[in-house]
C-alpha atoms as a PDB file:
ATOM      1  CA  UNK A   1     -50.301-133.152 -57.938  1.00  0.00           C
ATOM      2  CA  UNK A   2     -49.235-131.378 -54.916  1.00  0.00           C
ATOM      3  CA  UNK A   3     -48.035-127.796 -54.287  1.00  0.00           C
ATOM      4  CA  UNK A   4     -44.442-129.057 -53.902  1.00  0.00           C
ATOM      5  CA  UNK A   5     -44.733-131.599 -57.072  1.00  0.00           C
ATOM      6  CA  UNK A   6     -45.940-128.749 -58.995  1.00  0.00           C
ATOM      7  CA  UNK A   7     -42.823-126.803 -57.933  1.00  0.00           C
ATOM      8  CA  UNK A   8     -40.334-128.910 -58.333  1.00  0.00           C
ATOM      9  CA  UNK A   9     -41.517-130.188 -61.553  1.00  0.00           C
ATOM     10  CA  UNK A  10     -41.734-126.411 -62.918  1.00  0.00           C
ATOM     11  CA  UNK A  11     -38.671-125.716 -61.531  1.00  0.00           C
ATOM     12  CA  UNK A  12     -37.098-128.523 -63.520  1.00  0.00           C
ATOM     13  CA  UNK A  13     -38.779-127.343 -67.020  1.00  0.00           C
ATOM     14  CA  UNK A  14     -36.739-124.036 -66.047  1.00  0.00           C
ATOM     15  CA  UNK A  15     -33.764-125.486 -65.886  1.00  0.00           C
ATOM     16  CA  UNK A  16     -33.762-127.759 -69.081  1.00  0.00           C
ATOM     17  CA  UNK A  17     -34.937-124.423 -70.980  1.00  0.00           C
ATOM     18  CA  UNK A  18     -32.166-122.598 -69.919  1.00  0.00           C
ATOM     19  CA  UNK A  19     -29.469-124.918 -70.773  1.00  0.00           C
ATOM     20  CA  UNK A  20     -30.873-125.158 -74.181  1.00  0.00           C
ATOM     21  CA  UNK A  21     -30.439-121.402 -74.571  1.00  0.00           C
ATOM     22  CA  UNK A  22     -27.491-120.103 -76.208  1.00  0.00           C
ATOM     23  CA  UNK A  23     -24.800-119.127 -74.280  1.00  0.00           C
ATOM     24  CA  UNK A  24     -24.212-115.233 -74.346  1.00  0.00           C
ATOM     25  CA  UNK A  25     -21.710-113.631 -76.930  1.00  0.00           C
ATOM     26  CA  UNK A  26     -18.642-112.768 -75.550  1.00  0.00           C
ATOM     27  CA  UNK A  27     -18.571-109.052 -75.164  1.00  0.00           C
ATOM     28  CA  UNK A  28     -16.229-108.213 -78.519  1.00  0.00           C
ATOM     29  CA  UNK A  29     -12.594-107.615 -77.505  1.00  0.00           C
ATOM     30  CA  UNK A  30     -11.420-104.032 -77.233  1.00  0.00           C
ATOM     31  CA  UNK A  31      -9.399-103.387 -80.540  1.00  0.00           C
ATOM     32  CA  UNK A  32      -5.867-101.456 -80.346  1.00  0.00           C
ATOM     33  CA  UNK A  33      -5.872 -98.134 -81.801  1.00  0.00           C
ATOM     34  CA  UNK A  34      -3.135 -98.168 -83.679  1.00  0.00           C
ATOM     35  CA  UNK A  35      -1.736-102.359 -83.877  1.00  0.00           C
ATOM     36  CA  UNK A  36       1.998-103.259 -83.926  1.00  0.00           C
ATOM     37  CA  UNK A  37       2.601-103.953 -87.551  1.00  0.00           C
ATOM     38  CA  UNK A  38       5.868-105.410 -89.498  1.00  0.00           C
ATOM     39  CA  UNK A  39       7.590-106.139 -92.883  1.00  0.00           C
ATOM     40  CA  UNK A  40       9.871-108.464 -94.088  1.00  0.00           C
ATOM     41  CA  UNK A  41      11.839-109.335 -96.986  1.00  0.00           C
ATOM     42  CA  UNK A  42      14.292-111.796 -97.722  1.00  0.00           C
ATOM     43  CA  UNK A  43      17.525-111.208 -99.697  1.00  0.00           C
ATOM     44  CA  UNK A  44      20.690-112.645-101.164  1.00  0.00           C
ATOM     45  CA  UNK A  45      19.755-116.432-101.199  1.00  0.00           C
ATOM     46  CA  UNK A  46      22.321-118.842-102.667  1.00  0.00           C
ATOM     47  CA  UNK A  47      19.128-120.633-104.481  1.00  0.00           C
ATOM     48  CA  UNK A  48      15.314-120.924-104.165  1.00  0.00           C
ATOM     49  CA  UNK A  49      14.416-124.654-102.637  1.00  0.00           C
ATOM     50  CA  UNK A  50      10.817-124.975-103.120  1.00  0.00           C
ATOM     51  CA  UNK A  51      10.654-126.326 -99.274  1.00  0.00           C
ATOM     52  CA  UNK A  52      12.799-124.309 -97.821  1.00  0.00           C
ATOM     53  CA  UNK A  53      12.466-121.110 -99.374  1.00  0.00           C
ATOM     54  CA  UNK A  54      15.727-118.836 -99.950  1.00  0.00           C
ATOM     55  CA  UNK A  55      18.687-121.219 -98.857  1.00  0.00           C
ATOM     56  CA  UNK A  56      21.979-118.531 -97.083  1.00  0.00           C
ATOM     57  CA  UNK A  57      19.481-116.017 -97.297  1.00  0.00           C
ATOM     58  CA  UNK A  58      18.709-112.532 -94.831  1.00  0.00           C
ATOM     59  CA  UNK A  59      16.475-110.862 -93.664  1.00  0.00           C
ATOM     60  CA  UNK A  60      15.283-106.955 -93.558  1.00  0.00           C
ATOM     61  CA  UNK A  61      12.750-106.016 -91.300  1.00  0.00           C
ATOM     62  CA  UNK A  62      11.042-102.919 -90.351  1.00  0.00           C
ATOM     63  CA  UNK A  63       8.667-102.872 -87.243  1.00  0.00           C
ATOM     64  CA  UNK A  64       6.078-100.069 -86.822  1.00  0.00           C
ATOM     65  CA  UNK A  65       2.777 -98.650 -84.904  1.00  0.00           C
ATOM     66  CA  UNK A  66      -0.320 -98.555 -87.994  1.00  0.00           C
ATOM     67  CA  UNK A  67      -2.383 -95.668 -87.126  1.00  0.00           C
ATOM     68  CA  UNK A  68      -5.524 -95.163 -89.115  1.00  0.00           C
ATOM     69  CA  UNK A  69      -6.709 -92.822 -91.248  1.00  0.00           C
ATOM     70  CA  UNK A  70     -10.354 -92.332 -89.980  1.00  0.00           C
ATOM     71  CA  UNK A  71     -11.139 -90.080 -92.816  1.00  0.00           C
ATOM     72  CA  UNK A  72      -8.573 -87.044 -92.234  1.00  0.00           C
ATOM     73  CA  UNK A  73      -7.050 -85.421 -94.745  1.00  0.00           C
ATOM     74  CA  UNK A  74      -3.588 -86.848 -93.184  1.00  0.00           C
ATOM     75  CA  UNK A  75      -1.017 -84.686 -95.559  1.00  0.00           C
ATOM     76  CA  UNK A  76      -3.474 -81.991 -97.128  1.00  0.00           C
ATOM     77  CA  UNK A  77      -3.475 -80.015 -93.762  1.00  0.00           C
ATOM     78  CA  UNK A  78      -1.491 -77.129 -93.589  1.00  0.00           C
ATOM     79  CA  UNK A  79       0.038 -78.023 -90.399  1.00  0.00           C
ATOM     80  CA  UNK A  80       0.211 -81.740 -90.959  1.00  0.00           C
ATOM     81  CA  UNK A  81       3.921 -81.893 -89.997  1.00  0.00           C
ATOM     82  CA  UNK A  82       3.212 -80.378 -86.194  1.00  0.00           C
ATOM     83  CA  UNK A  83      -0.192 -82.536 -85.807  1.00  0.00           C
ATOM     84  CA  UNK A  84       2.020 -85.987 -86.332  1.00  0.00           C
ATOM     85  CA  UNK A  85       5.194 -84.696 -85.265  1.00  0.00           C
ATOM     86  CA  UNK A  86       3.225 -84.301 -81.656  1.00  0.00           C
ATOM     87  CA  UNK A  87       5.397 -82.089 -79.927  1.00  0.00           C
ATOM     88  CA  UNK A  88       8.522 -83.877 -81.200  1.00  0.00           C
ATOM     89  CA  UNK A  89      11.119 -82.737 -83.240  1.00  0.00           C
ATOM     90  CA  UNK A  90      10.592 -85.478 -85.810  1.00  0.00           C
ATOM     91  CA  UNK A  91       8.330 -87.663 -86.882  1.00  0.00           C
ATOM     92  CA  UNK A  92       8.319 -91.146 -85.593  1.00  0.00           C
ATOM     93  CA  UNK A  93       6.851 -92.508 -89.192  1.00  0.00           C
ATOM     94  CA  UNK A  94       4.162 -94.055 -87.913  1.00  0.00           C
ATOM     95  CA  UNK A  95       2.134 -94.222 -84.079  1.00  0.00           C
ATOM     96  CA  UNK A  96       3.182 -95.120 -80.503  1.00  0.00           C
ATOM     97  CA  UNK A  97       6.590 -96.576 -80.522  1.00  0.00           C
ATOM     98  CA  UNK A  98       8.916 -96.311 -82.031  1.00  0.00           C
ATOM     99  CA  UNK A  99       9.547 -97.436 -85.794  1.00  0.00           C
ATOM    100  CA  UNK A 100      12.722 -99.490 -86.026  1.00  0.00           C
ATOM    101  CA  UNK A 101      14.481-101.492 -89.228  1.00  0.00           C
ATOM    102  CA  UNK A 102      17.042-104.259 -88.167  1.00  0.00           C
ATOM    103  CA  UNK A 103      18.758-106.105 -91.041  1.00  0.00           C
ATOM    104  CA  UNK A 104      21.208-108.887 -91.418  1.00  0.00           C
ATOM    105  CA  UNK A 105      23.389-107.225 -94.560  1.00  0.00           C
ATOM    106  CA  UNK A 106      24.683-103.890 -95.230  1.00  0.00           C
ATOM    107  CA  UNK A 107      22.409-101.969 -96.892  1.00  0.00           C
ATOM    108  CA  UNK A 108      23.288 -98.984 -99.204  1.00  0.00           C
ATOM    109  CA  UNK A 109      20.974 -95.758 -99.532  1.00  0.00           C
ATOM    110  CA  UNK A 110      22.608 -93.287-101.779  1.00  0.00           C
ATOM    111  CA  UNK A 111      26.179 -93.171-100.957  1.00  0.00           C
ATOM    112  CA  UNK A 112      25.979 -94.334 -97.093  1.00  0.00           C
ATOM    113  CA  UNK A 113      26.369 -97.774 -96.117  1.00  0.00           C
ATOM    114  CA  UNK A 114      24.032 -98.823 -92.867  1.00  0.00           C
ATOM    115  CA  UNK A 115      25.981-101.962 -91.091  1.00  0.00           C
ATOM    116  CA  UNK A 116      23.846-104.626 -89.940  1.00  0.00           C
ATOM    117  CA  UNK A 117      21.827-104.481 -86.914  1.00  0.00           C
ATOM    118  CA  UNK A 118      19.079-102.678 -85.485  1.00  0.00           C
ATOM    119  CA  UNK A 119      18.241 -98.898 -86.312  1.00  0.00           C
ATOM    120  CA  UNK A 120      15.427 -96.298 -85.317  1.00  0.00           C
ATOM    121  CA  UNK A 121      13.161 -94.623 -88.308  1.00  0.00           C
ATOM    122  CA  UNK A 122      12.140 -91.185 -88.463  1.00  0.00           C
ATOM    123  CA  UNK A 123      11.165 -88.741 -91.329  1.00  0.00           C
ATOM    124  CA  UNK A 124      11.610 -85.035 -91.709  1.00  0.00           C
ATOM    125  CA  UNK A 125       8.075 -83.916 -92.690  1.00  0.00           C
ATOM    126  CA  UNK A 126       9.145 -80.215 -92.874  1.00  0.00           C
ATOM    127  CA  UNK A 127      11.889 -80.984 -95.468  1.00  0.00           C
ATOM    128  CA  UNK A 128      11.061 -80.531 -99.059  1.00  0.00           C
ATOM    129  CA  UNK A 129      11.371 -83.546-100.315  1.00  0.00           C
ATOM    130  CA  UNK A 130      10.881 -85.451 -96.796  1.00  0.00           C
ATOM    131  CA  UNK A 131      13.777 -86.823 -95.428  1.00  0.00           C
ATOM    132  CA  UNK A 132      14.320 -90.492 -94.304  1.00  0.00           C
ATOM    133  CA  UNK A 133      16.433 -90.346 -90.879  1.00  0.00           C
ATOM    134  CA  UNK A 134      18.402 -93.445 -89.285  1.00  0.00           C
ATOM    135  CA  UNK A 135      19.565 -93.562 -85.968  1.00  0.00           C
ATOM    136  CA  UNK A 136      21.377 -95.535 -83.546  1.00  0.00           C
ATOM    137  CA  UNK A 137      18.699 -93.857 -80.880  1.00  0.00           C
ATOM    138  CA  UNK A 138      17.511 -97.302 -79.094  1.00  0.00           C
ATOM    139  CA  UNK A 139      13.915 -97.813 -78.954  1.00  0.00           C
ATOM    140  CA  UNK A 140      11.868 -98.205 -76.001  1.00  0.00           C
ATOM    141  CA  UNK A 141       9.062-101.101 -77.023  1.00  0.00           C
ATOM    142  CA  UNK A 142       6.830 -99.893 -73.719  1.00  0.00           C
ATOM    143  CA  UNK A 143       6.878 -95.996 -72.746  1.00  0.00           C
ATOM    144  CA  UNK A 144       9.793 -95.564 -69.218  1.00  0.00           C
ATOM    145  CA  UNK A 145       9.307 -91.830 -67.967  1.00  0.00           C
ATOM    146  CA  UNK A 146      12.750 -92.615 -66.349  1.00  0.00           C
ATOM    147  CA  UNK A 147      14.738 -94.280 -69.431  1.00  0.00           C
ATOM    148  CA  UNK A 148      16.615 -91.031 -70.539  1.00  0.00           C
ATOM    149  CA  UNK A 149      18.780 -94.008 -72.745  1.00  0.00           C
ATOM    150  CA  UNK A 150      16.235 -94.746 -75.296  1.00  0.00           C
ATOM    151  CA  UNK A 151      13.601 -93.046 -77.190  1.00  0.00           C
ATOM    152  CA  UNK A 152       9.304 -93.494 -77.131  1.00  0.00           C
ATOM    153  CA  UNK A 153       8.106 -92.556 -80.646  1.00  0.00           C
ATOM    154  CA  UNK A 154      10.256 -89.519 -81.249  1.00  0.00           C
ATOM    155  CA  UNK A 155      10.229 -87.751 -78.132  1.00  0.00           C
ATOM    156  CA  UNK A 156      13.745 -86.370 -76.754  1.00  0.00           C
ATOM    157  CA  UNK A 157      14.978 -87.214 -80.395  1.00  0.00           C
ATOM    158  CA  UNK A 158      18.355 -85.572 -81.246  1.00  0.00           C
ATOM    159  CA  UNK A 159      20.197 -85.773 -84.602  1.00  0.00           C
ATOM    160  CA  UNK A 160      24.173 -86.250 -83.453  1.00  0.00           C
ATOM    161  CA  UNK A 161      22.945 -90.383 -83.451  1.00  0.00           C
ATOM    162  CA  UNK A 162      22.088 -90.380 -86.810  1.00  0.00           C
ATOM    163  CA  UNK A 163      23.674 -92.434 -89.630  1.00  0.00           C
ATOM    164  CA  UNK A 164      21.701 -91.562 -92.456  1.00  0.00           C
ATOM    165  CA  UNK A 165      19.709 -88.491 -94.044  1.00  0.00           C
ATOM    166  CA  UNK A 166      18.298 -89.308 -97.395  1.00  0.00           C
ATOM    167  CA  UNK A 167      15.725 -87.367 -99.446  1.00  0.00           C
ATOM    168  CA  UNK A 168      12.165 -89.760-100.214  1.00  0.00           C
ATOM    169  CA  UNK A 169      10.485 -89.707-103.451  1.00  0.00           C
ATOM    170  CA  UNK A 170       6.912 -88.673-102.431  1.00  0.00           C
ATOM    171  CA  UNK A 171       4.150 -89.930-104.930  1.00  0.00           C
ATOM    172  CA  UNK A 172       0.394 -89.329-105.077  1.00  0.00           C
ATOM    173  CA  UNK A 173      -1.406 -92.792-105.292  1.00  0.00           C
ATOM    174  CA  UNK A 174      -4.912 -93.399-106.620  1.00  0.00           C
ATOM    175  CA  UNK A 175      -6.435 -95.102-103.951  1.00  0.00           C
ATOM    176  CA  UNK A 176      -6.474 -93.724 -99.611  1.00  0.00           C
ATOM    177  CA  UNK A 177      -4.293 -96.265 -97.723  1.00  0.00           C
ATOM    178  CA  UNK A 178      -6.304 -96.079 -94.222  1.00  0.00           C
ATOM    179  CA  UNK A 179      -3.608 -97.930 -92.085  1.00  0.00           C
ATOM    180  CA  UNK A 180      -0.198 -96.637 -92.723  1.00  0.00           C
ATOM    181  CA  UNK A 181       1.869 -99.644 -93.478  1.00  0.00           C
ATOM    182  CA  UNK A 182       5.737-100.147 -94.777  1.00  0.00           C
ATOM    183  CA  UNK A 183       6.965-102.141 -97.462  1.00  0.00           C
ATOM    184  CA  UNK A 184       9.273-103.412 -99.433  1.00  0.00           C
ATOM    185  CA  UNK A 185       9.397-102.854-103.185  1.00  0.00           C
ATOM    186  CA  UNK A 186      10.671-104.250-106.133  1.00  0.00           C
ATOM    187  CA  UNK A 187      13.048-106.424-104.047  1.00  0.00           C
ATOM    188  CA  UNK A 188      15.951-108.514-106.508  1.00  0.00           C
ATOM    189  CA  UNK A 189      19.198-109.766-105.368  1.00  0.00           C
ATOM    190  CA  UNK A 190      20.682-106.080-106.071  1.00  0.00           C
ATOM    191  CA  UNK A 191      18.727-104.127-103.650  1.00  0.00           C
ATOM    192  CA  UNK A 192      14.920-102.541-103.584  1.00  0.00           C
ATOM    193  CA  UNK A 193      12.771 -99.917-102.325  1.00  0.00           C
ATOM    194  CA  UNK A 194      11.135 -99.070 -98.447  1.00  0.00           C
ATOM    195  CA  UNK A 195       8.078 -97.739 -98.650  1.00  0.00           C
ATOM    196  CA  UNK A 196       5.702 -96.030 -96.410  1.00  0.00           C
ATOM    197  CA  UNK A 197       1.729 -95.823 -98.073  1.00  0.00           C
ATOM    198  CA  UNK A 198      -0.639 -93.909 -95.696  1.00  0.00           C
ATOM    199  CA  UNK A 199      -3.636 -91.716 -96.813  1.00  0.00           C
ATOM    200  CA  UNK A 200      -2.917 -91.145-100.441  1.00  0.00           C
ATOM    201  CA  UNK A 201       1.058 -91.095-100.143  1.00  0.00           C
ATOM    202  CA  UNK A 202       3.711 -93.091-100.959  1.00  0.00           C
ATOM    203  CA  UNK A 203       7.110 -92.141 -99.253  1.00  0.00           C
ATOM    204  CA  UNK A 204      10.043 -94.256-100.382  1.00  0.00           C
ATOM    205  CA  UNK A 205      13.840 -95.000-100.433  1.00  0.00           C
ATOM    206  CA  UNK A 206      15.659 -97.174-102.728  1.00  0.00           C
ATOM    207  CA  UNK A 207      18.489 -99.679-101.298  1.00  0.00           C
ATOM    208  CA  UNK A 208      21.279-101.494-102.883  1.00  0.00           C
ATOM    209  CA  UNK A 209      23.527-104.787-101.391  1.00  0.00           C
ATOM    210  CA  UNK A 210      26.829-103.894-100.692  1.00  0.00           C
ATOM    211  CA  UNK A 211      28.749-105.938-103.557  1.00  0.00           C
END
């Protein structure tokens, strides 16, 4: 065999042994810090249609940054209300943006009624109990240095937009929640409760339908 068989024929056998190697993994995608997260619930259906779900029904919806635990003490601290409030008045009740509930009914919390449409969260972490804070405040989804008109997280907050002001039940749960996440509880064609589990806490409002 000559010197250039020999090479060409070796070069070859390289070739076939490569493309039977296994591609490289992809290089693992850089996770968010603290993901987008939401909650729904539906309410006030006429009737149940196994296909279609809740026929005439609504919707309630609360939209939120889930930051993680990471093994802090989130609430034992004694200046947990300055570490999350992060320079702002307020807390923004959960990471990043802003946290924001939009409904499609009028939803009662104690003895104020909250039209429909879209409305920012916030909680009072220096009030004993906590306080639960609506506002008409709009929400920026990405931060604007320049938008003076609508709020990141709760920086610039002011209270002359709010609607509502209720006090939370604050329980002690048996297991650590290590993403904060809202929910809906107990939901029945009367009303239910919004809760917010992070750490070992659960923060919550009840709700009733206007009648």
């Amino acid at each position: 065999m000559t010197r250039a068989r020999l090479l060409f024929t070796l070069g070859a056998i390289c070739m076939v042994a490569q493309a039977a190697m296994p591609a490289p993994a992809p290089a693992q995608e850089r996770r968010i810090m603290s993901p987008a997260g939401s909650s729904a619930t539906q309410i006030g259906g006429t009737y149940y249609d196994p296909v279609r779900g809740f026929v005439n029904d609504d919707w309630v919806e609360i939209r939120f940054g889930r930051p993680l635990r990471r093994g802090r003490d989130i609430f034992g601290l004694d200046d947990y209300a300055e570490h999350l409030n992060d320079g702002a008045p307020v807390w923004r009740a959960g990471a990043n943006e802003t946290t924001r509930l939009i409904t499609d009914v009028p939803l009662v919390f104690g003895d104020t009624t909250v039209e429909p449409g879209e409305y920012t969260v916030f909680i009072d972490l220096t009030a004993t109990p906590w306080t639960f804070i609506l506002s008409t405040w709009p929400a920026q989804v990405r931060y604007d240095e320049a938008n003076r008109e609508a709020l990141f997280g709760a920086f610039e907050y002011t209270p002359d937009r709010d609607v509502l002001r209720q006090p939370m039940t604050v329980e002690t749960l048996a297991h650590a929640f290590d993403q904060l996440s809202w929910q809906f509880l107990d939901v029945t064609e009367e009303g239910g409760t919004l809760g917010m589990f992070w750490d070992t806490s659960l923060a919550s409002v009840p709700f009733t339908l206007v009648k």
